[in-house]
N, C-alpha and C. Protein backbone atom coordinates (compact mmCIF):
# COMPACT_ATOMS: atom_id res chain seq x y z
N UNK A 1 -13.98 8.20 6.90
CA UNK A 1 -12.85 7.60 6.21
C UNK A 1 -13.32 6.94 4.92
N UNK A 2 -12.57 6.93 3.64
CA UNK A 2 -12.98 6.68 2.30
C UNK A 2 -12.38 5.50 2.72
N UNK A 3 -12.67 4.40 2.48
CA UNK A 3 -12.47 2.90 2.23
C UNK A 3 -11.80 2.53 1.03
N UNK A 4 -10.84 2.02 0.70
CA UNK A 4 -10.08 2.06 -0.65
C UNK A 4 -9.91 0.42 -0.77
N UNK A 5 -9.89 -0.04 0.68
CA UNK A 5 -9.73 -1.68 -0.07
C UNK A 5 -9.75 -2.09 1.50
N UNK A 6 -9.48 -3.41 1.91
CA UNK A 6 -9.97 -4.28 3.00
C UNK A 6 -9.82 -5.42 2.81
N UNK A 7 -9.12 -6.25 3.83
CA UNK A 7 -8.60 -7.73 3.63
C UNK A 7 -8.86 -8.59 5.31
N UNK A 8 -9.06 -9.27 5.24
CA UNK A 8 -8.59 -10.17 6.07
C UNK A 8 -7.05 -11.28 6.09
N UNK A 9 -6.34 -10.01 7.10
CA UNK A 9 -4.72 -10.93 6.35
C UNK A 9 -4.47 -11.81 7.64
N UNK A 10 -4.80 -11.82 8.76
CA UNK A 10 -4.09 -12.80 9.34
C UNK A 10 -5.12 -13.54 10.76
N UNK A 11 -4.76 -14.72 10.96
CA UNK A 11 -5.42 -14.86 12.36
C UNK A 11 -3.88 -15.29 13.25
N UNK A 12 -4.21 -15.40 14.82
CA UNK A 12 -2.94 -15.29 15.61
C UNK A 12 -3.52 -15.85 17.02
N UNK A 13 -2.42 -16.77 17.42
CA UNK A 13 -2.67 -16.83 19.04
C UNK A 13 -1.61 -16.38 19.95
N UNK A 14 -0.55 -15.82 19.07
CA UNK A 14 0.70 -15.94 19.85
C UNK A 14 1.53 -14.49 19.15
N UNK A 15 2.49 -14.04 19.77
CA UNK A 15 3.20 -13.15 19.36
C UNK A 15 3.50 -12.74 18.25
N UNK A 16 4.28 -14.55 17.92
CA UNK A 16 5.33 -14.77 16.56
C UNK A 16 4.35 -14.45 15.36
N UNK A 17 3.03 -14.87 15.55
CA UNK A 17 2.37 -14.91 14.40
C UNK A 17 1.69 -13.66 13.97
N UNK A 18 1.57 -12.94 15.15
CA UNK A 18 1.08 -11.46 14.67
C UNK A 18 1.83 -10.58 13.64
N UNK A 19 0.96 -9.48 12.84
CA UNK A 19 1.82 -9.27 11.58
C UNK A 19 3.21 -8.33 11.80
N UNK A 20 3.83 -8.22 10.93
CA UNK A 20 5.34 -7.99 11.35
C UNK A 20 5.58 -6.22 10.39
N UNK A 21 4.75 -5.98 10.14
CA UNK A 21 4.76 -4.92 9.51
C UNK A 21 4.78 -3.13 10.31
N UNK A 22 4.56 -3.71 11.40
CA UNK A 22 4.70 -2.11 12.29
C UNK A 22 3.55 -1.27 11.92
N UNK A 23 1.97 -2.13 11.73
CA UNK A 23 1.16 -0.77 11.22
C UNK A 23 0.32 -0.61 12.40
N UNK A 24 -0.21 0.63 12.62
CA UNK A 24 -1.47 0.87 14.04
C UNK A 24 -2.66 -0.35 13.57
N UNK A 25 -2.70 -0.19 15.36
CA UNK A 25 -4.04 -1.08 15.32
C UNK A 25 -4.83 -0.68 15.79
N UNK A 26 -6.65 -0.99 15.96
CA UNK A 26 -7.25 -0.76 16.79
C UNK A 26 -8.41 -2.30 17.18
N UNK A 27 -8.28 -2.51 18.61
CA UNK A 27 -8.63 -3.77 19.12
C UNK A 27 -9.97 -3.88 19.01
N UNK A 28 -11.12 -4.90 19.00
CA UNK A 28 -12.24 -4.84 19.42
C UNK A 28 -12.04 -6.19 20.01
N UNK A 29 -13.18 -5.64 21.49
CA UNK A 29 -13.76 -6.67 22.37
C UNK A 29 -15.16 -6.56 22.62
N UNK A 30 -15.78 -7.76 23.30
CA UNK A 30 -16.81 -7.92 24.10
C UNK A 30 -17.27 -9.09 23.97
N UNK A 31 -18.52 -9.15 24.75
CA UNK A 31 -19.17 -10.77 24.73
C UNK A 31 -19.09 -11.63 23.49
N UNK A 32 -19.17 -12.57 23.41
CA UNK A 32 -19.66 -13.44 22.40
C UNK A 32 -20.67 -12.77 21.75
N UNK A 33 -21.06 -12.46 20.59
CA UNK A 33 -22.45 -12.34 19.86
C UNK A 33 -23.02 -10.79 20.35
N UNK A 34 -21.81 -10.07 20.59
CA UNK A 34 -22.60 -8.72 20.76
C UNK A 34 -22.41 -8.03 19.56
N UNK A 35 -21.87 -8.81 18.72
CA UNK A 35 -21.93 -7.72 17.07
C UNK A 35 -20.11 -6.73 17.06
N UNK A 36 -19.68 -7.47 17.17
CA UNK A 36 -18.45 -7.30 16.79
C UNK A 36 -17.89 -7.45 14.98
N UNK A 37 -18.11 -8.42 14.87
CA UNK A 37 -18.34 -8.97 13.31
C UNK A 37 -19.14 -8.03 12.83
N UNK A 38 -19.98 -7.48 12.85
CA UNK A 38 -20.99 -6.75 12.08
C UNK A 38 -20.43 -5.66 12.15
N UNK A 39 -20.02 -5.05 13.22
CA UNK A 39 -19.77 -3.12 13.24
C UNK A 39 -18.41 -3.22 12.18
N UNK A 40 -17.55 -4.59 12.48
CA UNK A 40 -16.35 -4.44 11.33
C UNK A 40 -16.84 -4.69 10.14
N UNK A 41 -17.69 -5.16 10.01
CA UNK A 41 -18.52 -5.20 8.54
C UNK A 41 -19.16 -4.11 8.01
N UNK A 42 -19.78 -3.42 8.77
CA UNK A 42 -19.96 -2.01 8.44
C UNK A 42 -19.17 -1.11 8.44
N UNK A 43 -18.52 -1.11 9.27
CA UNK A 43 -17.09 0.09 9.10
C UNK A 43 -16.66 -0.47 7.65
N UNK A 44 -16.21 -1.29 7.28
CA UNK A 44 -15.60 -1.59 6.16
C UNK A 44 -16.72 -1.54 4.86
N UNK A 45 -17.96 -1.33 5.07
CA UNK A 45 -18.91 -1.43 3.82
C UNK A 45 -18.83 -2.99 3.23
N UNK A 46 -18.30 -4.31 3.80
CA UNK A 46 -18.57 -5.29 3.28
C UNK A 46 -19.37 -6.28 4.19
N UNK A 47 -20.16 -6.83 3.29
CA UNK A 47 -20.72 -8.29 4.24
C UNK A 47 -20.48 -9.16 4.84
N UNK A 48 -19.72 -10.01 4.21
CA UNK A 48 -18.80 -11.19 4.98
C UNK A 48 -17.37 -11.13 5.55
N UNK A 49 -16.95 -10.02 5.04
CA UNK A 49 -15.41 -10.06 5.61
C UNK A 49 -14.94 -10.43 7.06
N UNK A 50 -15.68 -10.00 7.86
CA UNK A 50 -15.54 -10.71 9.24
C UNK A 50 -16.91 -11.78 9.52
N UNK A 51 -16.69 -13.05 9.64
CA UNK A 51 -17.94 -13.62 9.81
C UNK A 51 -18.51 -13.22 10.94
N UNK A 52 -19.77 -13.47 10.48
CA UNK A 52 -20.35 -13.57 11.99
C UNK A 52 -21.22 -14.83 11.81
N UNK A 53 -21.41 -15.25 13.17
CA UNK A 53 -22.17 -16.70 13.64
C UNK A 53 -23.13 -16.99 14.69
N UNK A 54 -24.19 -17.44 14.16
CA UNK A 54 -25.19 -17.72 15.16
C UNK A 54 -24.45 -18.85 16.40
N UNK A 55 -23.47 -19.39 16.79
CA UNK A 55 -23.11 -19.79 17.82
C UNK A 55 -21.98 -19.13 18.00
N UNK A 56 -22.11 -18.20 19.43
CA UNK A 56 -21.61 -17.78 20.19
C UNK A 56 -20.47 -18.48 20.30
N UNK A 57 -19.15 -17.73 20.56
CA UNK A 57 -17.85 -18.37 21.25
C UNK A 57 -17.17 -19.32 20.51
N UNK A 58 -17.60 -19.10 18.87
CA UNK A 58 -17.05 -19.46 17.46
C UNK A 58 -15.53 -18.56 17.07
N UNK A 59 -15.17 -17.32 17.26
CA UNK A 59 -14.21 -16.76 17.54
C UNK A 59 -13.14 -16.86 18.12
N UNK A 60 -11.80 -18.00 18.14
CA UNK A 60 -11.06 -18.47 19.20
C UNK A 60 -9.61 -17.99 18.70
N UNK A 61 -9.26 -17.00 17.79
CA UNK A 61 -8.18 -16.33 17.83
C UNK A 61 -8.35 -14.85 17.60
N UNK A 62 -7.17 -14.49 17.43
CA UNK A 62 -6.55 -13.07 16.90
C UNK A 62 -7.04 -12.62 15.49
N UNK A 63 -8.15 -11.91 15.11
CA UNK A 63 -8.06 -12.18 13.78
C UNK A 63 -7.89 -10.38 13.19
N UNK A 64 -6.88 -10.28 11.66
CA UNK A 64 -6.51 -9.39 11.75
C UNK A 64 -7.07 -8.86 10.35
N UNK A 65 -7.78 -7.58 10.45
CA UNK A 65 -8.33 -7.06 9.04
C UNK A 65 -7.61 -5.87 8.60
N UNK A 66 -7.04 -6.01 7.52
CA UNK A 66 -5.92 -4.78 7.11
C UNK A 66 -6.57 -4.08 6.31
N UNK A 67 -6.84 -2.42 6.60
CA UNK A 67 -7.89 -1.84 6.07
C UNK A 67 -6.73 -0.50 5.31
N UNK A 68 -7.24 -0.02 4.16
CA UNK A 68 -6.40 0.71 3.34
C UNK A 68 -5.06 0.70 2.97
N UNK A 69 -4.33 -0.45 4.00
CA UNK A 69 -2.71 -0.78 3.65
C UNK A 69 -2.34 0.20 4.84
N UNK A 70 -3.35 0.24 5.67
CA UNK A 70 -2.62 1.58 6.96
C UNK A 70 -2.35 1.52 7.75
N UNK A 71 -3.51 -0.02 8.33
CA UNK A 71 -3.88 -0.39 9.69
C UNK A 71 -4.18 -1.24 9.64
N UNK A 72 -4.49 -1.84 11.16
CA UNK A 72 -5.46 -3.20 11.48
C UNK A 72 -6.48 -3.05 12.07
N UNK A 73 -7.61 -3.30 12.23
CA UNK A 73 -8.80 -3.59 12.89
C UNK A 73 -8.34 -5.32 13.30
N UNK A 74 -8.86 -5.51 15.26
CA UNK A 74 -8.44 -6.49 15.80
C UNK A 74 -9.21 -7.09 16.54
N UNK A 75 -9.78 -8.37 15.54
CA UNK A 75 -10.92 -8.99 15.98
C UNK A 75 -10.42 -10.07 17.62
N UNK A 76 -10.64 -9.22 18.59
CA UNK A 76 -10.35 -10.60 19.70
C UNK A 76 -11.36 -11.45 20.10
N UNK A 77 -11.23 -12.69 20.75
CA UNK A 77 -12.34 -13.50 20.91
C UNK A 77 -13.07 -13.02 21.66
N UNK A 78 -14.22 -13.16 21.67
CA UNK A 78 -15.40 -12.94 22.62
C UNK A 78 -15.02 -13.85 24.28
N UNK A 79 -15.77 -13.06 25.04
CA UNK A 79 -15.36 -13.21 26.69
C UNK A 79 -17.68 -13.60 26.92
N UNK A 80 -17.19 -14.62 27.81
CA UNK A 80 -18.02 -14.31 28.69
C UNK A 80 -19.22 -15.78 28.14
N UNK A 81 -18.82 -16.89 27.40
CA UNK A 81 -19.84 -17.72 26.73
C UNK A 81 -19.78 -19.02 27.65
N UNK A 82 -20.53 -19.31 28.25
CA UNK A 82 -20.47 -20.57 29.30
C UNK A 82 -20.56 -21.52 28.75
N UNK A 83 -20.26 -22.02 27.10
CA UNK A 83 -20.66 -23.30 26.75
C UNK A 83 -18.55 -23.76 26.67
N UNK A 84 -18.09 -22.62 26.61
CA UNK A 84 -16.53 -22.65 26.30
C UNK A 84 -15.95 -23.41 27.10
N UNK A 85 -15.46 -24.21 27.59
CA UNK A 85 -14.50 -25.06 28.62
C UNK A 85 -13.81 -23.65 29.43
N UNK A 86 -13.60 -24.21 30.43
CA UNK A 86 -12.95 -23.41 31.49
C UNK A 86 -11.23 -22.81 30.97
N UNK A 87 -10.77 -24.24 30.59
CA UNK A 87 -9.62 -24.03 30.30
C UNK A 87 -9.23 -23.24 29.08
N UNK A 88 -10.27 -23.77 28.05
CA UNK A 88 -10.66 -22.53 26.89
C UNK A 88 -10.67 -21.36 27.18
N UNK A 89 -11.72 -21.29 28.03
CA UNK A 89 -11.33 -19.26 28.58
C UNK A 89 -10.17 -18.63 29.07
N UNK A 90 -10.02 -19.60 29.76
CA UNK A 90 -8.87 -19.11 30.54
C UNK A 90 -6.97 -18.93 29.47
N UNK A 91 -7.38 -19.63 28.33
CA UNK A 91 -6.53 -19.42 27.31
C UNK A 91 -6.82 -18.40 26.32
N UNK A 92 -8.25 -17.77 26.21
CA UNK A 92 -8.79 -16.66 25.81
C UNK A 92 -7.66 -15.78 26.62
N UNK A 93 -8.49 -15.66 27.68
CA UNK A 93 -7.89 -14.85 28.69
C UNK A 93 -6.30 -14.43 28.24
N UNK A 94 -5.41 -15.42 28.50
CA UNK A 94 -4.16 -15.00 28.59
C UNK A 94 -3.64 -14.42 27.38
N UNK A 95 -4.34 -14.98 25.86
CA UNK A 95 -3.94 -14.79 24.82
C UNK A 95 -4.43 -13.33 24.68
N UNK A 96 -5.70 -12.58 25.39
CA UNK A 96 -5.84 -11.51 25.05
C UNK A 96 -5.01 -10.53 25.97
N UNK A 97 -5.15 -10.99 26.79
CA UNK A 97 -3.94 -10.16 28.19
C UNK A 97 -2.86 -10.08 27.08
N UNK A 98 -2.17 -11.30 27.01
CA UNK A 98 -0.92 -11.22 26.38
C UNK A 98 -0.96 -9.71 25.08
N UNK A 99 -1.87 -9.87 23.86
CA UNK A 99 -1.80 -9.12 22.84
C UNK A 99 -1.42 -7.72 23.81
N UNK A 100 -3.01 -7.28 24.30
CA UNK A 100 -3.30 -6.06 24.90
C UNK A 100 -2.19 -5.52 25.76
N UNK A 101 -1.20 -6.46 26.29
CA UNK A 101 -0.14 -6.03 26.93
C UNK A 101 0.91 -5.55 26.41
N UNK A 102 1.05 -6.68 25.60
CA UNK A 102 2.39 -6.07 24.95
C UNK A 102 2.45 -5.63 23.54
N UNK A 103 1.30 -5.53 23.10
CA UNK A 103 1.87 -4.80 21.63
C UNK A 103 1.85 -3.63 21.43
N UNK A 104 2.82 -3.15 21.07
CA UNK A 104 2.88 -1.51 20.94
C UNK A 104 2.42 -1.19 19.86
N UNK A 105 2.08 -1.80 18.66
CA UNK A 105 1.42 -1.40 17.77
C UNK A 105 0.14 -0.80 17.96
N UNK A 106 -0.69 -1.30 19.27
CA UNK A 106 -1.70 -1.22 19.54
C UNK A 106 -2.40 0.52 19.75
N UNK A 107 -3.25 1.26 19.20
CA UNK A 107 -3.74 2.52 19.37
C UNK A 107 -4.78 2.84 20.00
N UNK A 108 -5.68 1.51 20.49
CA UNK A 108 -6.91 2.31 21.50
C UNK A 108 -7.80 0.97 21.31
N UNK A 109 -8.46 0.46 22.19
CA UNK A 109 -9.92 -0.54 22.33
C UNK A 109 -11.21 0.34 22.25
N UNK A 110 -11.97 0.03 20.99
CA UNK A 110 -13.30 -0.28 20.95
C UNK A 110 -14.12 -1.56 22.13
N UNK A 111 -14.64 -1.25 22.88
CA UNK A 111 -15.21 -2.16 24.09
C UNK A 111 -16.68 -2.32 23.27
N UNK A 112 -16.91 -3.24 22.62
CA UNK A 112 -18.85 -3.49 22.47
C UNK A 112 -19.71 -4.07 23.60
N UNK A 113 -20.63 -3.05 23.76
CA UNK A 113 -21.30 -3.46 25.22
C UNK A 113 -22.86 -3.72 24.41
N UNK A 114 -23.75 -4.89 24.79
CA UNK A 114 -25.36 -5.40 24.13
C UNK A 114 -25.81 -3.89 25.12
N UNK A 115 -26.09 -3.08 24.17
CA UNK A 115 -26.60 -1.91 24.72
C UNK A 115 -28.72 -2.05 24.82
N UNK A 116 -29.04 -3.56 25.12
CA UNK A 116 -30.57 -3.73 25.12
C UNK A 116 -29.95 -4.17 26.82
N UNK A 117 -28.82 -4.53 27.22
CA UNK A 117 -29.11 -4.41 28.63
C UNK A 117 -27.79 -4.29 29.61
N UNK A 118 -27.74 -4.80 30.84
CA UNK A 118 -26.71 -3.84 31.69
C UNK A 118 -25.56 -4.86 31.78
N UNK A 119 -24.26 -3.97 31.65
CA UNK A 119 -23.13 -4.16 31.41
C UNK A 119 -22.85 -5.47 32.19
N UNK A 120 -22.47 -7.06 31.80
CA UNK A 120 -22.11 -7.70 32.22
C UNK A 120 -20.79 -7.52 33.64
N UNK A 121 -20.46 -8.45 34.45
CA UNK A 121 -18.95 -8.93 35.22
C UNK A 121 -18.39 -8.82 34.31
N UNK A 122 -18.26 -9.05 33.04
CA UNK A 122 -16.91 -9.62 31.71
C UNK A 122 -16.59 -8.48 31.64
N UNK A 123 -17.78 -7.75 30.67
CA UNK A 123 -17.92 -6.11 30.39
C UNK A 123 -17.14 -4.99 31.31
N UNK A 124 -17.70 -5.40 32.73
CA UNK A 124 -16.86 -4.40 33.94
C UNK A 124 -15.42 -4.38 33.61
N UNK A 125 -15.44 -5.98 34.28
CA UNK A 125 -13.31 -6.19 34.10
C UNK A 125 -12.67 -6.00 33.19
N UNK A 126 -13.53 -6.46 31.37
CA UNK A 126 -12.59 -5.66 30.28
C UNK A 126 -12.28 -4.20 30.55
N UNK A 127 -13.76 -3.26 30.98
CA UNK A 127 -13.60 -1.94 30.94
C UNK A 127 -12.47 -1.46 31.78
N UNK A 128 -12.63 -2.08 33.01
CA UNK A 128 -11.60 -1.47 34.48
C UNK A 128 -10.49 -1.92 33.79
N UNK A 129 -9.96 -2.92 32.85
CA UNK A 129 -8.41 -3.37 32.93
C UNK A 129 -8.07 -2.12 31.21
N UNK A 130 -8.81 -2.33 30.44
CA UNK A 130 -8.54 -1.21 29.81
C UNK A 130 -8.12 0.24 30.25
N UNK A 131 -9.01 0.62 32.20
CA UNK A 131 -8.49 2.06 32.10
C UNK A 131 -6.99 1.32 32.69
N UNK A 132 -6.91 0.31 33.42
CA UNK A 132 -5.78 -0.12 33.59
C UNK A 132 -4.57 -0.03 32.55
N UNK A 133 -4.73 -0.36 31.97
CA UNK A 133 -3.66 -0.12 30.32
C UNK A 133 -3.38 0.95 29.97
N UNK A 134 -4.49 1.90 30.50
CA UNK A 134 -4.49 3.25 30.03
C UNK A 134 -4.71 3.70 28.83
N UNK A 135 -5.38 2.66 27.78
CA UNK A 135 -5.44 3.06 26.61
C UNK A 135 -6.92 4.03 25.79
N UNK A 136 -7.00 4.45 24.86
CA UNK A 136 -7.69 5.12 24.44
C UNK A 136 -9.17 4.31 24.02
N UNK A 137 -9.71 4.55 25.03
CA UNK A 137 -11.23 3.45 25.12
C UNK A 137 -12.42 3.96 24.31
N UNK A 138 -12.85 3.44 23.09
CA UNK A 138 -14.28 3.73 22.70
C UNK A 138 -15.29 2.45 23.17
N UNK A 139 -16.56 3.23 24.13
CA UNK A 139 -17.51 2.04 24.57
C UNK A 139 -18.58 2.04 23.20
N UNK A 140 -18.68 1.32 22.81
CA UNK A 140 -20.02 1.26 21.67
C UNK A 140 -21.25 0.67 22.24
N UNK A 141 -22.27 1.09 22.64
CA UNK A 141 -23.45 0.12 22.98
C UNK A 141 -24.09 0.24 21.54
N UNK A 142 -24.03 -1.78 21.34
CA UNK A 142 -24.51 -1.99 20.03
C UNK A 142 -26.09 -2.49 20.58
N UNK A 143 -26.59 -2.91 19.12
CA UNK A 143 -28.39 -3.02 18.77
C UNK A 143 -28.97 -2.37 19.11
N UNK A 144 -28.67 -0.98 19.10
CA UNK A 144 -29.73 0.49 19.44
C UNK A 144 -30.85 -0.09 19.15
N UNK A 145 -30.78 -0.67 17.62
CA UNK A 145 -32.13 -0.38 16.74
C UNK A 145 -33.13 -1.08 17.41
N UNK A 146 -32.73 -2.09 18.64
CA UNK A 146 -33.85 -3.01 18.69
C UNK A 146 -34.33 -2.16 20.36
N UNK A 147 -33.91 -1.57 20.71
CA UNK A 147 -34.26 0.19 21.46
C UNK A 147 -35.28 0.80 21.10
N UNK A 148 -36.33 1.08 21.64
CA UNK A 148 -37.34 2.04 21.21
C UNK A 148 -36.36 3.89 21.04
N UNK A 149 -36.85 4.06 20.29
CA UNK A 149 -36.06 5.44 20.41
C UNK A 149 -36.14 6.51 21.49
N UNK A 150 -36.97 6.37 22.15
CA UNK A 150 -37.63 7.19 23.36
C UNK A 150 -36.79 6.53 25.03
N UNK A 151 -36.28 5.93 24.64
CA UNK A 151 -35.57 5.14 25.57
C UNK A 151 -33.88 5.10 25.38
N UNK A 152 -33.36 5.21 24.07
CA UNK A 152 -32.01 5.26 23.99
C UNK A 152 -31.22 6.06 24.52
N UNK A 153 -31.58 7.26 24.91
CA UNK A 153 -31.09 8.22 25.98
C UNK A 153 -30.57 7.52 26.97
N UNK A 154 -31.00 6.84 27.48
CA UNK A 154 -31.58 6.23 28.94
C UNK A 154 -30.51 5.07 28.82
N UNK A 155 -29.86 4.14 27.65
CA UNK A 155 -29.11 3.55 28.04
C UNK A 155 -27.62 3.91 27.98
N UNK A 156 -26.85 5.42 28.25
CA UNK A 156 -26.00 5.74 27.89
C UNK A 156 -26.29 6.24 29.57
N UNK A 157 -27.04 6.68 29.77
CA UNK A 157 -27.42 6.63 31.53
C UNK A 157 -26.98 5.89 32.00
N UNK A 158 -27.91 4.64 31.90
CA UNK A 158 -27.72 3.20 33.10
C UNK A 158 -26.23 2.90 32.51
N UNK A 159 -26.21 2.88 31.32
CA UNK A 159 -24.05 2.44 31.39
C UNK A 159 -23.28 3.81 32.30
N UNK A 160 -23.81 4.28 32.65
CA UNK A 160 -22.51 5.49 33.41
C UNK A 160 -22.90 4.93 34.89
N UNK A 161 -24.09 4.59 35.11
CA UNK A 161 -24.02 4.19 36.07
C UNK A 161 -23.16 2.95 36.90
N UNK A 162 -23.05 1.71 36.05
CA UNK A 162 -21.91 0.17 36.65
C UNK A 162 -20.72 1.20 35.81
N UNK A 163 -20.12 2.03 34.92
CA UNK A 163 -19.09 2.40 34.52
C UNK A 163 -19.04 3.54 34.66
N UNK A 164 -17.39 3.85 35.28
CA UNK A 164 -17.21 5.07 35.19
C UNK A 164 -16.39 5.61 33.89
N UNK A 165 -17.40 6.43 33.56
CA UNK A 165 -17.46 7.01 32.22
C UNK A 165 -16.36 8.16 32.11
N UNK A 166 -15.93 8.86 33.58
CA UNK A 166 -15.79 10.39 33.43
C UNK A 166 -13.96 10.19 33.06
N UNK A 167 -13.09 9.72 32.07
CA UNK A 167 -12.05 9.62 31.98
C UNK A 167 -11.64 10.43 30.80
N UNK A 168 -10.55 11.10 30.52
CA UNK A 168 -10.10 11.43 29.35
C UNK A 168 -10.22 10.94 28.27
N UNK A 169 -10.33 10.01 28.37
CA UNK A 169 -9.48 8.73 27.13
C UNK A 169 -10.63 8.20 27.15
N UNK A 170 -11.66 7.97 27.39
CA UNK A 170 -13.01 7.33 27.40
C UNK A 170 -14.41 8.07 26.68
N UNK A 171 -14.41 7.52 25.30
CA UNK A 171 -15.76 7.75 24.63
C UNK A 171 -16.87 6.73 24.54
N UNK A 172 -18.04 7.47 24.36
CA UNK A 172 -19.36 6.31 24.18
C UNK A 172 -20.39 7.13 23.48
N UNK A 173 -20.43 5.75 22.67
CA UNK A 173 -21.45 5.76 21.76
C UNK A 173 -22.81 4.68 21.07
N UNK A 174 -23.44 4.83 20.48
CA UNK A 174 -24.66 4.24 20.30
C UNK A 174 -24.67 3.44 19.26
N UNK A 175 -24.44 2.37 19.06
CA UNK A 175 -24.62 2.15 17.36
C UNK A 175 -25.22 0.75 16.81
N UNK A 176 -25.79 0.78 15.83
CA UNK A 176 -26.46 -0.07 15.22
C UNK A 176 -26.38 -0.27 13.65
N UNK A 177 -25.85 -1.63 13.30
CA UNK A 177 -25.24 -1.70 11.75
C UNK A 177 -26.39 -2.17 11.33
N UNK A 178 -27.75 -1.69 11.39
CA UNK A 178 -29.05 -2.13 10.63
C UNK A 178 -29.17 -0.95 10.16
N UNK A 179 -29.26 -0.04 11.44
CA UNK A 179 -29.32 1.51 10.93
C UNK A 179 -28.23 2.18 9.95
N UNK A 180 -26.87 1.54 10.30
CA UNK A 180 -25.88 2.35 10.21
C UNK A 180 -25.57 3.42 11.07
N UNK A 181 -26.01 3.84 12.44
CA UNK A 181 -25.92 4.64 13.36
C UNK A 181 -24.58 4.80 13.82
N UNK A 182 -23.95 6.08 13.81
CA UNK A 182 -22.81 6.36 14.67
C UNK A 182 -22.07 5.90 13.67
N UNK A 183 -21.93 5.35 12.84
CA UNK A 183 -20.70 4.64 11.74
C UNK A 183 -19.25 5.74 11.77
N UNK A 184 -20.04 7.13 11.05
CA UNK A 184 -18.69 8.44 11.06
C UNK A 184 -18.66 8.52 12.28
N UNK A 185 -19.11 8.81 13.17
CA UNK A 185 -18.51 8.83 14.68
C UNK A 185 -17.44 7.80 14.66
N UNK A 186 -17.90 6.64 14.94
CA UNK A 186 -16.89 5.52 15.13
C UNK A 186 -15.43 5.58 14.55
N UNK A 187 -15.48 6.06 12.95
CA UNK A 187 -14.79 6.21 12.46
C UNK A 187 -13.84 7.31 12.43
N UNK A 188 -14.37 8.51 12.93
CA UNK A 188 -13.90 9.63 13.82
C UNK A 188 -12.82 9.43 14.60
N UNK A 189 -13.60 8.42 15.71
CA UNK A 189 -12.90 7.86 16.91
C UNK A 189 -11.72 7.14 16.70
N UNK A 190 -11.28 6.62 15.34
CA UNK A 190 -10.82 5.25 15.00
C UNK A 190 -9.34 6.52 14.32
N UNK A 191 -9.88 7.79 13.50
CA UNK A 191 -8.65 8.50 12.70
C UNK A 191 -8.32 9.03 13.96
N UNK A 192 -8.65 9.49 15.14
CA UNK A 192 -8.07 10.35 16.19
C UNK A 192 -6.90 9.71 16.57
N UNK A 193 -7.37 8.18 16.67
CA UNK A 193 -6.03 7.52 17.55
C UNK A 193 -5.41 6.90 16.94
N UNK A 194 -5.13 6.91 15.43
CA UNK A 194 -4.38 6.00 14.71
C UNK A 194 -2.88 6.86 14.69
């Protein structure tokens, strides 16, 4: 995909505030600090547009990046950071249930899994409630790069193993925004379901 322009137009905790324009979206999740911020930084070819932060579980809304005037890329908070208050999560929780439920704008979840090791509890239940939703799932295992290469095979393995991989609607891939790895894939993945 040619990149023509890129914004950060909105953040959201709630329905009312999400944008009102009727354009596709596509969601990203996963842990705190698995490089969410970065792969949208690379998909988009810019540096800062989505921050990213050395403290984990800095991410506490909806945040929305409007890419070519076409779409959204949909930064949700990170799951899974034990410094967060209980009640904090658990308002994560509902606020992302809530989006993922009901917006029909919505076209498919990107799931980021720390592909240096094995799929968290968080990781499982996002994955299982996604096939739940039924929606069009890309798994990304990010920081290949810090992967010996002789070994990256091997973690697209051990993830089929805690996940079941074998679904229609379910892709996986490898990627690393040091390398730039998988970027046109991703982006592949991203024009199929818009």
């Amino acid at each position: 995909m040619i990149i023509k322009n890129s914004s950060y137009a909105i953040s959201a905790v709630r329905e009312e505030q999400y944008p009102t324009d009727n354009l596709p979206e596509i969601a990203l999740s996963g842990r705190s600090n698995v490089g969410k911020s970065s792969l949208i930084n690379t998909l988009l070819g810019r540096k800062n547009l989505a921050r990213t932060s050395g403290q984990p579980g800095k991410t506490q809304t909806l945040n929305f990046y409007l890419v070519n005037d076409d779409f959204y890329l949909v930064d949700v908070p990170g799951y899974g950071y034990a410094r967060v208050s209980q009640k904090k999560r658990q308002q994560f929780g509902e606020m992302i249930q809530d989006y993922l439920e009901t917006r029909a704008n919505l076209q498919g979840l990107i799931i980021l899994i720390d592909g240096r090791h094995d799929p968290t509890k968080d990781d499982i239940a996002m994955y299982d409630y996604a096939l739940y939703l039924n929606l069009p799932i890309l798994v990304v295992c990010t920081k290949i790069d810090k992967i010996k290469k002789n070994q990256r095979n091997q973690v697209i393995s051990a993830l089929s193993h805690k996940l079941d991989l074998k679904h229609d609607n379910v892709e996986v891939l490898t990627f690393s925004s040091v390398q730039k790895l998988h970027v046109k894939e991703v982006w592949q993945w991203i024009e199929q379901n818009l």
